[in-house]
PDB file of N, CA and C in Angstrom:
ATOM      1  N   UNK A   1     -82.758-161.690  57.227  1.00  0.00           N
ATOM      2  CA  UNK A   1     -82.191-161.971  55.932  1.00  0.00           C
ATOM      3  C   UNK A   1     -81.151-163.071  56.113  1.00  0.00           C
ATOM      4  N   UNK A   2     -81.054-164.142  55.406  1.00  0.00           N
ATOM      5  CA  UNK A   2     -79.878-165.000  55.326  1.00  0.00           C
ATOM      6  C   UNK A   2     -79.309-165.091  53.712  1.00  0.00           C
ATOM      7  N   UNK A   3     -78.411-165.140  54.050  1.00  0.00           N
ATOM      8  CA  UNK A   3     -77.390-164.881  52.505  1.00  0.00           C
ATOM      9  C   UNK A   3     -76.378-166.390  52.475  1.00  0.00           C
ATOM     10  N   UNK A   4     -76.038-166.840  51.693  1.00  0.00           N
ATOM     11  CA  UNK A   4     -75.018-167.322  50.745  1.00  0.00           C
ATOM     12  C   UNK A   4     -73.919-167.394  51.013  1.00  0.00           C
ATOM     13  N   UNK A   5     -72.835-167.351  51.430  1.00  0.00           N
ATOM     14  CA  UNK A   5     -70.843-166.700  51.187  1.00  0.00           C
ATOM     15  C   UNK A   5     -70.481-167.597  50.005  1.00  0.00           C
ATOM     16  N   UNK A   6     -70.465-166.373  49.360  1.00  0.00           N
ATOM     17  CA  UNK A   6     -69.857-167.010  47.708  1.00  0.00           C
ATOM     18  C   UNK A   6     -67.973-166.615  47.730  1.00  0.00           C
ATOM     19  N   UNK A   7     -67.751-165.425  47.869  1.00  0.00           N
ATOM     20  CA  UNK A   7     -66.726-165.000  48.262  1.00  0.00           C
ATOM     21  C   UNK A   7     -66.282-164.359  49.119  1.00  0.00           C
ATOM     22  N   UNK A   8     -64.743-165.116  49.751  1.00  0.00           N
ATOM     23  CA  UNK A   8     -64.293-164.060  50.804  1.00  0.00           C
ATOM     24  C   UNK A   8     -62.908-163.286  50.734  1.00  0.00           C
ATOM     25  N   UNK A   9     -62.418-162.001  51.534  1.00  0.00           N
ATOM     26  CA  UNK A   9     -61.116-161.689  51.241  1.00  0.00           C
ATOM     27  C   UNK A   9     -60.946-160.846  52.326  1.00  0.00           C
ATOM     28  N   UNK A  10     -59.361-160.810  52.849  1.00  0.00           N
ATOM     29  CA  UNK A  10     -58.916-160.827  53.915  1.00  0.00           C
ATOM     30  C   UNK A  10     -57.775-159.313  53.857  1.00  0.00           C
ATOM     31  N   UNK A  11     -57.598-158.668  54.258  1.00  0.00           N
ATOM     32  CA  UNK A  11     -56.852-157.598  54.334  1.00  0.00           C
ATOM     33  C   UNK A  11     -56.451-156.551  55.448  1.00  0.00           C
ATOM     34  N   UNK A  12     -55.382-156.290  55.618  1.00  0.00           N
ATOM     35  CA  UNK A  12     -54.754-155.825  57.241  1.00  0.00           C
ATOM     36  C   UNK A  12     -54.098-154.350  56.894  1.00  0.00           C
ATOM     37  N   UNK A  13     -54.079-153.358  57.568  1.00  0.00           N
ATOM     38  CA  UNK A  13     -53.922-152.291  57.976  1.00  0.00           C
ATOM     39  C   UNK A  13     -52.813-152.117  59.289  1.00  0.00           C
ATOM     40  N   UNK A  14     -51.687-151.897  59.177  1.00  0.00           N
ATOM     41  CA  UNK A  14     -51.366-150.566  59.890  1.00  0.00           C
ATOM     42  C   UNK A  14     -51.090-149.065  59.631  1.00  0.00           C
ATOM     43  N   UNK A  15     -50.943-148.072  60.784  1.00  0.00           N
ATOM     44  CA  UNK A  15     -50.805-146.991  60.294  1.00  0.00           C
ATOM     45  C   UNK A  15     -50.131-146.374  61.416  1.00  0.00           C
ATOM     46  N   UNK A  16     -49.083-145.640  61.340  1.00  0.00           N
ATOM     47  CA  UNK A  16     -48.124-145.247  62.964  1.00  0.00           C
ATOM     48  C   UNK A  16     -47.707-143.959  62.088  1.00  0.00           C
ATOM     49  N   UNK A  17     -48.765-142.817  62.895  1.00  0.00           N
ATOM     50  CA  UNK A  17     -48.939-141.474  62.645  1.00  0.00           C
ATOM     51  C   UNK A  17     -47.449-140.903  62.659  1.00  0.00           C
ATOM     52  N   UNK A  18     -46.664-140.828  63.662  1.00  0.00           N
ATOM     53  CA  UNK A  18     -45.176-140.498  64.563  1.00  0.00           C
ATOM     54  C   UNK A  18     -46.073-139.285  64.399  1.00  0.00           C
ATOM     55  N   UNK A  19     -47.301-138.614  65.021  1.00  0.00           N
ATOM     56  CA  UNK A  19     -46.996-137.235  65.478  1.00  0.00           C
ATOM     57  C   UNK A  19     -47.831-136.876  66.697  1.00  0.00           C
ATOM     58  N   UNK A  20     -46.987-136.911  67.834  1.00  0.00           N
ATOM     59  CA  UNK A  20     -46.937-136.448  69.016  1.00  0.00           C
ATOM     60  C   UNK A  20     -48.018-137.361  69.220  1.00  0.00           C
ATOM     61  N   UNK A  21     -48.732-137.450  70.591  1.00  0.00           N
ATOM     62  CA  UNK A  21     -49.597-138.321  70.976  1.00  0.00           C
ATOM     63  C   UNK A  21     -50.515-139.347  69.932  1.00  0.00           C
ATOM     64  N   UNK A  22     -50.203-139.295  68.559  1.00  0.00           N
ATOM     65  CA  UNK A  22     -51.164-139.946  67.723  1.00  0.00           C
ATOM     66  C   UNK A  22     -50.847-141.835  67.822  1.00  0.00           C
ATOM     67  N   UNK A  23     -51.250-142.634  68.480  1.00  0.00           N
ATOM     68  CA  UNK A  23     -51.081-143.516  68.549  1.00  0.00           C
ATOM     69  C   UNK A  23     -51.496-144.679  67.027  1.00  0.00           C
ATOM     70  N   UNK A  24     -50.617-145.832  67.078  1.00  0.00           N
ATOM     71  CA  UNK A  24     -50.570-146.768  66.136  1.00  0.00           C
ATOM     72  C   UNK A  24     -51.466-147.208  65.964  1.00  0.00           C
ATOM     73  N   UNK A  25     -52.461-147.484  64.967  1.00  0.00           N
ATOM     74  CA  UNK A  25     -53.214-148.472  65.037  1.00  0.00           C
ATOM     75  C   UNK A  25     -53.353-149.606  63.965  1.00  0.00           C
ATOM     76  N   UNK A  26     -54.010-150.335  63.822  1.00  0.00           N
ATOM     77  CA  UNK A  26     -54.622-151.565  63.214  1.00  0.00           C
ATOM     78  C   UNK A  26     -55.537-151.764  62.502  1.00  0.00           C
ATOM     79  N   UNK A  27     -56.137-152.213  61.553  1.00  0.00           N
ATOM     80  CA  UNK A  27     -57.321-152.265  61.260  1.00  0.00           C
ATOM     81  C   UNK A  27     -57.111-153.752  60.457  1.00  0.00           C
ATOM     82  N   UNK A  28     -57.831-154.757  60.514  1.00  0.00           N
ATOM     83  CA  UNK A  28     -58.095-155.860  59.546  1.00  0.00           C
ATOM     84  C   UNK A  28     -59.651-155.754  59.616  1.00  0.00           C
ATOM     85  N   UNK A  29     -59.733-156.373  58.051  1.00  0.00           N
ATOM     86  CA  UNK A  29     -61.093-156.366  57.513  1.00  0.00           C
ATOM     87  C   UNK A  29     -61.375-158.216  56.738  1.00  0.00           C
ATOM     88  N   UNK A  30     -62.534-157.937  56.635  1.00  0.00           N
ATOM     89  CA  UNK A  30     -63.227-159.250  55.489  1.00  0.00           C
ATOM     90  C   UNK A  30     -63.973-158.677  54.830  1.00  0.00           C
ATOM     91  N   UNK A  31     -64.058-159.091  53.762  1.00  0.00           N
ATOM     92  CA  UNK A  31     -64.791-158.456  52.928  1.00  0.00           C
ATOM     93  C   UNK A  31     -65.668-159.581  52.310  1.00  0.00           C
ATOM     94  N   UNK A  32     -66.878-159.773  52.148  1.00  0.00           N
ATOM     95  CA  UNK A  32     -67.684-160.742  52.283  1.00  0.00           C
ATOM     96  C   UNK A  32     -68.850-160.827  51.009  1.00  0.00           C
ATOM     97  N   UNK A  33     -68.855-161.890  49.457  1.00  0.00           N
ATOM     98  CA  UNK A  33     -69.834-161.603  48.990  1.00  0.00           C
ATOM     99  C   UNK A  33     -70.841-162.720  49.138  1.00  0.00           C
ATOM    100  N   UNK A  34     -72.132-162.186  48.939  1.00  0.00           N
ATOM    101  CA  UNK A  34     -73.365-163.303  49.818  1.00  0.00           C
ATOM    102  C   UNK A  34     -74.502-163.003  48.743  1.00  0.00           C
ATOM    103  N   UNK A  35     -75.214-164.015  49.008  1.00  0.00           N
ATOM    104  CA  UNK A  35     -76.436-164.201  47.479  1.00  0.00           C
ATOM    105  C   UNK A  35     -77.377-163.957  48.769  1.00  0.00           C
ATOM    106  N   UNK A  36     -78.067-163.544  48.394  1.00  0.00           N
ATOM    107  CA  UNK A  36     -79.520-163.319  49.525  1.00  0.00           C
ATOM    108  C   UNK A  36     -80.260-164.544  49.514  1.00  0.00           C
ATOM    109  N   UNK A  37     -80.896-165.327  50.388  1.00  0.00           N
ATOM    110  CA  UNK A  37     -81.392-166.987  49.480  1.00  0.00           C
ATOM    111  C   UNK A  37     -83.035-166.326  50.473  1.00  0.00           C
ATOM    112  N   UNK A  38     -82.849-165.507  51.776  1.00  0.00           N
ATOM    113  CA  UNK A  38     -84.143-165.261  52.452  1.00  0.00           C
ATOM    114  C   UNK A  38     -83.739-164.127  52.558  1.00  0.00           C
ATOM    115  N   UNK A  39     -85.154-163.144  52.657  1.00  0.00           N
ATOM    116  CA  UNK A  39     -85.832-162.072  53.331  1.00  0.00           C
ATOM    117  C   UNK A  39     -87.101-161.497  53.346  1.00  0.00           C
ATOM    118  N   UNK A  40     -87.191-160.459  54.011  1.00  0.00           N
ATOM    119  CA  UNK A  40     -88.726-160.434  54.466  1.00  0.00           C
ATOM    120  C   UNK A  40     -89.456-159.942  53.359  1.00  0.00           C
ATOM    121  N   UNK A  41     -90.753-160.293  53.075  1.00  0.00           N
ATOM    122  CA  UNK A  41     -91.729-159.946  51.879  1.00  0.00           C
ATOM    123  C   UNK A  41     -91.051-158.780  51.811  1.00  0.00           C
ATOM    124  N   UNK A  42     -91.371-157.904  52.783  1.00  0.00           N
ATOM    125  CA  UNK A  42     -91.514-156.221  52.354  1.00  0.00           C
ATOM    126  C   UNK A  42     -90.059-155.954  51.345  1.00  0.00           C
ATOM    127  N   UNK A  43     -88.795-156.957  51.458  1.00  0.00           N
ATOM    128  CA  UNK A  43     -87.313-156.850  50.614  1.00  0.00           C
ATOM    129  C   UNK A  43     -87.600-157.415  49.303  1.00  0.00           C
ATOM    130  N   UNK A  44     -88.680-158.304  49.540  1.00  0.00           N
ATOM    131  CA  UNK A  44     -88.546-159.474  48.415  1.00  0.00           C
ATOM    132  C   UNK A  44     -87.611-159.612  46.867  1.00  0.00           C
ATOM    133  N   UNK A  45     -87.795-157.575  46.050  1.00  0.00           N
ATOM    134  CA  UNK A  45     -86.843-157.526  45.202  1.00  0.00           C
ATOM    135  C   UNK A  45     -85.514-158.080  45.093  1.00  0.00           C
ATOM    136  N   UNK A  46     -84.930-158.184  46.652  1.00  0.00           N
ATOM    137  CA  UNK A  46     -83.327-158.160  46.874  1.00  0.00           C
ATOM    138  C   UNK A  46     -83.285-159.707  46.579  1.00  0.00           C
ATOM    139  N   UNK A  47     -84.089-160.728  46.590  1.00  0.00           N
ATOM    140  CA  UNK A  47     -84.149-161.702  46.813  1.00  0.00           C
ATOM    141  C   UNK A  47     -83.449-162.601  45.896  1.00  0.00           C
ATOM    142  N   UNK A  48     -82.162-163.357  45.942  1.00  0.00           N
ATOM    143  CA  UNK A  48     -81.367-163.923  44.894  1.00  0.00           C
ATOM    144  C   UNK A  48     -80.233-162.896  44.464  1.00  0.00           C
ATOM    145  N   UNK A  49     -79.887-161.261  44.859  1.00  0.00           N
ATOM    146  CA  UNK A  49     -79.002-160.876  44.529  1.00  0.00           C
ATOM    147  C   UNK A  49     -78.098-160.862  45.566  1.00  0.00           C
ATOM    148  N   UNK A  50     -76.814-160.091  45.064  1.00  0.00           N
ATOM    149  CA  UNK A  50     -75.524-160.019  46.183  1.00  0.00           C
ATOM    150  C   UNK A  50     -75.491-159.214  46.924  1.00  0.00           C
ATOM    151  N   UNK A  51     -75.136-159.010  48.026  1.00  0.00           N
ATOM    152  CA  UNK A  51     -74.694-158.244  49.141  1.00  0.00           C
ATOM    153  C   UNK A  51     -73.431-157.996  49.822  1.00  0.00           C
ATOM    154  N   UNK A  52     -73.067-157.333  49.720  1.00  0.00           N
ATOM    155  CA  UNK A  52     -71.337-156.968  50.019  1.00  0.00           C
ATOM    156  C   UNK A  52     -71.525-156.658  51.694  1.00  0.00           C
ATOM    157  N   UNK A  53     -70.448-157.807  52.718  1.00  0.00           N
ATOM    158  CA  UNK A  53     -70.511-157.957  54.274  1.00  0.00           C
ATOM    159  C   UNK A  53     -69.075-157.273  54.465  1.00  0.00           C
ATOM    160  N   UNK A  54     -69.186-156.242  54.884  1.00  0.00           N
ATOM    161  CA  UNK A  54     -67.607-155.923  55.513  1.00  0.00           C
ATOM    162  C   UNK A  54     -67.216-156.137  56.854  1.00  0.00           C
ATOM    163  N   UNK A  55     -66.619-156.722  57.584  1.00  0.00           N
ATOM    164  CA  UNK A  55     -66.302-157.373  59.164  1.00  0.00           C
ATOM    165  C   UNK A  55     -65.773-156.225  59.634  1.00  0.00           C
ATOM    166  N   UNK A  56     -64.884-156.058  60.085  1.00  0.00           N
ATOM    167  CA  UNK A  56     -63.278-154.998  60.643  1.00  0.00           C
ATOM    168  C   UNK A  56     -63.785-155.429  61.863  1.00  0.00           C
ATOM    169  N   UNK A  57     -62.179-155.588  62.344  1.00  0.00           N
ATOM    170  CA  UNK A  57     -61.751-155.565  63.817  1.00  0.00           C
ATOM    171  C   UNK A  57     -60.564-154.666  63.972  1.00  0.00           C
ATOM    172  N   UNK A  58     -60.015-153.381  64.736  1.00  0.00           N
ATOM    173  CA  UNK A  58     -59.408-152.297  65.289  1.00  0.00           C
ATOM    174  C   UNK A  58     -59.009-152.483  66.592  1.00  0.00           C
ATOM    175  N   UNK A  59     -57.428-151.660  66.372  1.00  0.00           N
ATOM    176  CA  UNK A  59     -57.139-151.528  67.557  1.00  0.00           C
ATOM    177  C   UNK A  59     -56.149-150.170  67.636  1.00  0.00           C
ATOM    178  N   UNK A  60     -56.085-149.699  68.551  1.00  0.00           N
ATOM    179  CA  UNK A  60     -55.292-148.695  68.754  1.00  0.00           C
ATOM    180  C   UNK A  60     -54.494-149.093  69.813  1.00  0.00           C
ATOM    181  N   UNK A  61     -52.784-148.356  69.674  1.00  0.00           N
ATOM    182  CA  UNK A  61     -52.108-149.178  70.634  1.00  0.00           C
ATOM    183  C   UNK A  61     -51.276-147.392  70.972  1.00  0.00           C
ATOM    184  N   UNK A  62     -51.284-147.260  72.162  1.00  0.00           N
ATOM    185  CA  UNK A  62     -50.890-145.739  72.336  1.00  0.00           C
ATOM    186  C   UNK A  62     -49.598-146.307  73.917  1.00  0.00           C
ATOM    187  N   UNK A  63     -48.651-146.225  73.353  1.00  0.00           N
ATOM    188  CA  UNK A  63     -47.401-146.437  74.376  1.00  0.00           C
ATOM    189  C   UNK A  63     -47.457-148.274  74.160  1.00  0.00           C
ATOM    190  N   UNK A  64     -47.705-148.574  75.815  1.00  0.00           N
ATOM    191  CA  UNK A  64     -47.783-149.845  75.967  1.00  0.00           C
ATOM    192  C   UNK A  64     -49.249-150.849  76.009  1.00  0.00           C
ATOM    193  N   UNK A  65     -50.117-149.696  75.959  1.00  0.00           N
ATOM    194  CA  UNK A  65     -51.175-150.127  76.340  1.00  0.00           C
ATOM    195  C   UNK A  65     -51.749-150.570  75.155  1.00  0.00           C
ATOM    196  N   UNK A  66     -52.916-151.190  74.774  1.00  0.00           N
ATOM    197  CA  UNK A  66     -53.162-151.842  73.393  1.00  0.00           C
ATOM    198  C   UNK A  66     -54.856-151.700  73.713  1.00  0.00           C
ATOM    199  N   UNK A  67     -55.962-150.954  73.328  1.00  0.00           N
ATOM    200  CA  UNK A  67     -57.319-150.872  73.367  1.00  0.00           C
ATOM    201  C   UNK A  67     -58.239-151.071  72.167  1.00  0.00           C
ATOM    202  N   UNK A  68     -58.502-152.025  72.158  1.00  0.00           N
ATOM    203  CA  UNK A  68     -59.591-152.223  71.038  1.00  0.00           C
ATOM    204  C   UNK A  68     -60.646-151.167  70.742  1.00  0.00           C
ATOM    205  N   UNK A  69     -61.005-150.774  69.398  1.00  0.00           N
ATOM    206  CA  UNK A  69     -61.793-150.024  69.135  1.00  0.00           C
ATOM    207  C   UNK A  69     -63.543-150.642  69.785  1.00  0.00           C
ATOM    208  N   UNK A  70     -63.682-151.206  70.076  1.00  0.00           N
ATOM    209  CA  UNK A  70     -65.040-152.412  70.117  1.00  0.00           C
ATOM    210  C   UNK A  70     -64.372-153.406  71.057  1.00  0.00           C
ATOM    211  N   UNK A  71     -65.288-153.617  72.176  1.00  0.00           N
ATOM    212  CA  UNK A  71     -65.456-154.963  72.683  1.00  0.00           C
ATOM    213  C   UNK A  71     -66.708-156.061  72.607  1.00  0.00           C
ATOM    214  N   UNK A  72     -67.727-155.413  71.440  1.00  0.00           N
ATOM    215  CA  UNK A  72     -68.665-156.286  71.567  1.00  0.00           C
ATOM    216  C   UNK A  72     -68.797-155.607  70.082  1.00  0.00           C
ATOM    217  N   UNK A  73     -69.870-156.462  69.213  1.00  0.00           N
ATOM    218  CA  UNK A  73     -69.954-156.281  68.319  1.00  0.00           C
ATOM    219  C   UNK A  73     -71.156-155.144  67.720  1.00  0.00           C
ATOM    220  N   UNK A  74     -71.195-154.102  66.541  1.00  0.00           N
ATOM    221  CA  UNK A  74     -71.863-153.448  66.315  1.00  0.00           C
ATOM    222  C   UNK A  74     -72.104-153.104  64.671  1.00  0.00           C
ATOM    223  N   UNK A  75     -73.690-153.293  64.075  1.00  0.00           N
ATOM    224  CA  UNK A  75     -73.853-153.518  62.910  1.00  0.00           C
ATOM    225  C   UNK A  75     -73.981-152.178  62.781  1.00  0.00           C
ATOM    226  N   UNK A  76     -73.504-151.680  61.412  1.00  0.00           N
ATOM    227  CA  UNK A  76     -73.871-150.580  61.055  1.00  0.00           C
ATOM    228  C   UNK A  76     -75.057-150.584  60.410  1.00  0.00           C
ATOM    229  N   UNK A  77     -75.635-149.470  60.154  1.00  0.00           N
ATOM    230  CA  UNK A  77     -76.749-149.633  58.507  1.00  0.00           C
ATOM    231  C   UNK A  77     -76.817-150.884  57.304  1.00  0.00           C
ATOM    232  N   UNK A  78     -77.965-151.358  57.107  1.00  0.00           N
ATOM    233  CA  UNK A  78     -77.835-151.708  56.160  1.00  0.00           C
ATOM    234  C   UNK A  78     -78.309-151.196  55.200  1.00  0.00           C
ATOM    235  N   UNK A  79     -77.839-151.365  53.651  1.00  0.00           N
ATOM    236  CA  UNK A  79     -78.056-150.509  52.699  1.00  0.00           C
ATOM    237  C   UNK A  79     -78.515-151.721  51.289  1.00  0.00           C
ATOM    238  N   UNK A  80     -79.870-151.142  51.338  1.00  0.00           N
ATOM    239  CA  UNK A  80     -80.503-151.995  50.099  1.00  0.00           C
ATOM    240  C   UNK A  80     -81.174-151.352  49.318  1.00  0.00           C
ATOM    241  N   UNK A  81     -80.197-151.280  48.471  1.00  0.00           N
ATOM    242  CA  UNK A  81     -80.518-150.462  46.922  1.00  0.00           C
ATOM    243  C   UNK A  81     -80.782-151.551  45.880  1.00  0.00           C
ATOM    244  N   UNK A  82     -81.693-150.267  44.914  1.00  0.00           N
ATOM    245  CA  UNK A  82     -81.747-151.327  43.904  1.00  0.00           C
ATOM    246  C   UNK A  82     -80.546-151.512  43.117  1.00  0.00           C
ATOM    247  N   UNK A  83     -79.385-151.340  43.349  1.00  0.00           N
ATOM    248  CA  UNK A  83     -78.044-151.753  42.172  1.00  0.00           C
ATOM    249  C   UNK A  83     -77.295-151.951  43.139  1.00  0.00           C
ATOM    250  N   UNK A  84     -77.419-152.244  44.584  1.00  0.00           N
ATOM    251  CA  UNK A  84     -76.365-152.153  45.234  1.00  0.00           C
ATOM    252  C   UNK A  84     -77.130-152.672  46.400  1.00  0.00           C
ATOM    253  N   UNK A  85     -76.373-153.700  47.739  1.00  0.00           N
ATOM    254  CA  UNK A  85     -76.787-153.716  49.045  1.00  0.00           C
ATOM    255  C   UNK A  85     -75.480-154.189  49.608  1.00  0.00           C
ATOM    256  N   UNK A  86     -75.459-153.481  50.823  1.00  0.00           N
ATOM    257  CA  UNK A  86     -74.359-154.024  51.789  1.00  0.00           C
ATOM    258  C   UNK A  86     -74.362-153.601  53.261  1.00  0.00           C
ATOM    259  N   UNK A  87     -73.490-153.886  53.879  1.00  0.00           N
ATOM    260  CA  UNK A  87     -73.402-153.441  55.494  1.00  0.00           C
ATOM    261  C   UNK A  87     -72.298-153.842  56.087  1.00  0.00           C
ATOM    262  N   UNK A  88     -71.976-153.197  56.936  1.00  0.00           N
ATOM    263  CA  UNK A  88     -70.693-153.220  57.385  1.00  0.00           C
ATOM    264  C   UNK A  88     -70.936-153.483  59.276  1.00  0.00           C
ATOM    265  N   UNK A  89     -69.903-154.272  59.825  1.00  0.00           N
ATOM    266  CA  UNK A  89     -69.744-154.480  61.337  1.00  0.00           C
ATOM    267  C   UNK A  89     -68.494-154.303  62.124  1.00  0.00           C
ATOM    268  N   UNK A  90     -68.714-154.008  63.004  1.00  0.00           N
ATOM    269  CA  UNK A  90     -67.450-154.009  63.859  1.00  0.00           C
ATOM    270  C   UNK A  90     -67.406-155.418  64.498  1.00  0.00           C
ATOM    271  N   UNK A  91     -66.705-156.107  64.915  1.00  0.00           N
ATOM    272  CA  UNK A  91     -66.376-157.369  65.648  1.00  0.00           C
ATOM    273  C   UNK A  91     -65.540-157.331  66.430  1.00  0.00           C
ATOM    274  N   UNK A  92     -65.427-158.062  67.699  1.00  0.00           N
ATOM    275  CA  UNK A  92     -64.149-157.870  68.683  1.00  0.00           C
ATOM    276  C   UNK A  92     -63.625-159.092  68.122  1.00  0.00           C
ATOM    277  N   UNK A  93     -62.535-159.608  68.477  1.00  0.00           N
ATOM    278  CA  UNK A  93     -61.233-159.593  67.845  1.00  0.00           C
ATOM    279  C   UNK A  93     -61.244-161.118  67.855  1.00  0.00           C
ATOM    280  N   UNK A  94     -61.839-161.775  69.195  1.00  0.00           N
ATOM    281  CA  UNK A  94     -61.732-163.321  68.806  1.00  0.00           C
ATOM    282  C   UNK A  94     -62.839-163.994  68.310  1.00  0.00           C
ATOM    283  N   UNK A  95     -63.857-163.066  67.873  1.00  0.00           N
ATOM    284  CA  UNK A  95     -65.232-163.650  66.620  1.00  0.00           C
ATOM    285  C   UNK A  95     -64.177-163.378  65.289  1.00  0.00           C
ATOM    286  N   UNK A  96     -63.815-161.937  65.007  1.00  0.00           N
ATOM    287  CA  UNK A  96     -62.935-161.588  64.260  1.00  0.00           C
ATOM    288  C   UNK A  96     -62.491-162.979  63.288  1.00  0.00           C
ATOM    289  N   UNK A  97     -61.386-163.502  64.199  1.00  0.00           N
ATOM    290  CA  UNK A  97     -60.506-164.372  64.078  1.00  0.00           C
ATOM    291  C   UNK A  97     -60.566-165.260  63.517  1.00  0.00           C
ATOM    292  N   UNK A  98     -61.517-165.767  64.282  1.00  0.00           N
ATOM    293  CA  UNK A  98     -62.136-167.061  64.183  1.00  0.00           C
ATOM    294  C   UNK A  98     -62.980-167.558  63.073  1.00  0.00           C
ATOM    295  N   UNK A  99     -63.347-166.242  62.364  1.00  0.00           N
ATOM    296  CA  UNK A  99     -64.267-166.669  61.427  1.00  0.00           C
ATOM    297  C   UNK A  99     -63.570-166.995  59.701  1.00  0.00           C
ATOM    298  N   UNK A 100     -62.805-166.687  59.733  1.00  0.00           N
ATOM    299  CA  UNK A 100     -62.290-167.127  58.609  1.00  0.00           C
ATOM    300  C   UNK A 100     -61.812-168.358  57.654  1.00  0.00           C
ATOM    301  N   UNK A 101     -61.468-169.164  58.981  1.00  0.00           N
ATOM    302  CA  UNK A 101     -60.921-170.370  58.940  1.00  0.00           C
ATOM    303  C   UNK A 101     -62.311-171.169  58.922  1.00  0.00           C
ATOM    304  N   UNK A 102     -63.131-170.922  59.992  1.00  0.00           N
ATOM    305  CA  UNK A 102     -64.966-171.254  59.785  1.00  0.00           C
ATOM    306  C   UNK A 102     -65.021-171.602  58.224  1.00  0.00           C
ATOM    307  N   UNK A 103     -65.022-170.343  57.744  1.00  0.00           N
ATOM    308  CA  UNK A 103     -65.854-170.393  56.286  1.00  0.00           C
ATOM    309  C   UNK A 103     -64.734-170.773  54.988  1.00  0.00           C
ATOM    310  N   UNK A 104     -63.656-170.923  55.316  1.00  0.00           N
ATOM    311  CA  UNK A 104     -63.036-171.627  54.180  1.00  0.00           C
ATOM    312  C   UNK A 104     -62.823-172.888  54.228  1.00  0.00           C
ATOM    313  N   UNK A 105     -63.538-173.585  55.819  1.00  0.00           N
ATOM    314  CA  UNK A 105     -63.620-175.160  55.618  1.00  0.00           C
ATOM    315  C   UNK A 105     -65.070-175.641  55.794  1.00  0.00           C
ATOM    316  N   UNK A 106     -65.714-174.701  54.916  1.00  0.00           N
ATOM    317  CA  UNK A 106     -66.815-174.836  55.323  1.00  0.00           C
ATOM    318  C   UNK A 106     -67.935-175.091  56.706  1.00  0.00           C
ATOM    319  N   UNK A 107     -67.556-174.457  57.792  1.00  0.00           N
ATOM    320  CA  UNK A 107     -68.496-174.635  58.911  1.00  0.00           C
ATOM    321  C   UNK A 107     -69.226-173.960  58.648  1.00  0.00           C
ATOM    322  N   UNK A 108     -68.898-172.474  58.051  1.00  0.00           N
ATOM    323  CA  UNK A 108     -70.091-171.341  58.127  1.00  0.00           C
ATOM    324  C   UNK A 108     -70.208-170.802  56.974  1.00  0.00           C
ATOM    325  N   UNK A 109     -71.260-171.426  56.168  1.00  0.00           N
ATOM    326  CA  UNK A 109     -71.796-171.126  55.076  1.00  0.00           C
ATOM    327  C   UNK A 109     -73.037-169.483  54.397  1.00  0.00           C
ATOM    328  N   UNK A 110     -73.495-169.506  55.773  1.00  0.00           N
ATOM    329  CA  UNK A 110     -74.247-168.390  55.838  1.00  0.00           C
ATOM    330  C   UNK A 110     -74.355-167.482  56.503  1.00  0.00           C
ATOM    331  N   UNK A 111     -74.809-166.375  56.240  1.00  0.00           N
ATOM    332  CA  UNK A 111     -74.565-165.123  57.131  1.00  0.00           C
ATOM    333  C   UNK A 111     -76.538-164.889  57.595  1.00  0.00           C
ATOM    334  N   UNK A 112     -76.424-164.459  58.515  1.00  0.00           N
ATOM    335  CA  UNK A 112     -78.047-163.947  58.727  1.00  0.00           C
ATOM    336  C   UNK A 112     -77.692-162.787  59.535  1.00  0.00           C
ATOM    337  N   UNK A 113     -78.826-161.362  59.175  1.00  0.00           N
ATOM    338  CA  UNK A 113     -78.383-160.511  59.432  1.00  0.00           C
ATOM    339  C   UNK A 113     -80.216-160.033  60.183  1.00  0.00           C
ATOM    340  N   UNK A 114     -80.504-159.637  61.285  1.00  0.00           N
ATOM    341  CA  UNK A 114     -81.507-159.057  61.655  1.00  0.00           C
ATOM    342  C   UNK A 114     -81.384-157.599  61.430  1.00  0.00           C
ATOM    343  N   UNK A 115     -82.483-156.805  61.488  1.00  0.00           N
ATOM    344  CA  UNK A 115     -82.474-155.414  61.150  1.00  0.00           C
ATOM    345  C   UNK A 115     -83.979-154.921  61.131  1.00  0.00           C
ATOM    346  N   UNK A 116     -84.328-153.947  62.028  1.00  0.00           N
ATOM    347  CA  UNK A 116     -85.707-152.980  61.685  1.00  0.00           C
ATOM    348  C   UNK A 116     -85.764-153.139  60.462  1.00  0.00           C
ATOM    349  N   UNK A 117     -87.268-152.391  60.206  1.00  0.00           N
ATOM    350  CA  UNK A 117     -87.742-151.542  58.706  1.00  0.00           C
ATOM    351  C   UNK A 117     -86.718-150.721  58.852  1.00  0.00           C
ATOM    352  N   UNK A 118     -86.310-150.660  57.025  1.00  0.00           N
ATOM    353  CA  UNK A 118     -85.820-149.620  57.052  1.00  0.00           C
ATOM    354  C   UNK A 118     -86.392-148.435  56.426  1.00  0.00           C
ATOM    355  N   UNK A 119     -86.084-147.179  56.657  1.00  0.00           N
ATOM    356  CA  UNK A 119     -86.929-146.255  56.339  1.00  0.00           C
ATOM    357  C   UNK A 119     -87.291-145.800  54.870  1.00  0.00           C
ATOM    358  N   UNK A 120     -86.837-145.841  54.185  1.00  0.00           N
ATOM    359  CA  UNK A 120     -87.092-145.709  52.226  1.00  0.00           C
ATOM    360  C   UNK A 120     -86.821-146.906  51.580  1.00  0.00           C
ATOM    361  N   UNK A 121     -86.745-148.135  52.324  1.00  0.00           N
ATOM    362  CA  UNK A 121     -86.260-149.339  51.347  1.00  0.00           C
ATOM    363  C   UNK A 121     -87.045-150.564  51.768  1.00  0.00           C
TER     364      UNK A 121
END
């Protein structure tokens, strides 16, 4: 599937439990909307609508030490409904980063996403 980036938006997370071993963590996200422009016959319906991309990059920081939730990247499900499609990824931290500035000066216009059949869609 390759999609579009029509819109993007940027938003950061902390959260510092204070209870007993619960360490600090992090979370920033993107939140990503994309026009579908390709996919495979068997999707074809989805074809020309939007798809909602969520990024997140995590970290947990427990004392001094600082461990990323993810060191390599991992797609979750994708979900293609008929009123709705989206999917969400984990990213390590310097794809993360990096991509934002990409797509608001235009380097990276499109997203392409591989994926099995999925099973009812």
């Amino acid at each position: 599937m390759t999609a579009i980036i029509e819109t993007m938006e940027q938003t950061y997370y902390i959260a510092d439990h204070q209870q007993g071993d619960m360490p600090i963590g992090d979370e920033a996200i993107i939140d990503i909307v994309c026009r579908i422009e390709r996919i495979s016959p068997r999707h074809n319906a989805h074809l020309g609508e939007q798809i909602e991309i969520t990024l997140i990059c995590a970290r947990s920081f427990a004392g001094k030490e600082q461990t990323p939730v993810t060191d390599r990247p991992v797609l979750h499900g994708i979900a293609l409904r008929k009123n709705h499609r989206s999917t969400l990824a984990y990213l390590p931290a310097d794809a993360f980063w990096a991509l934002p500035p990409m797509i608001r000066c235009g380097a990276v216009t499109h997203v392409e996403l591989r994926f099995t059949a999925l099973h009812r869609g």
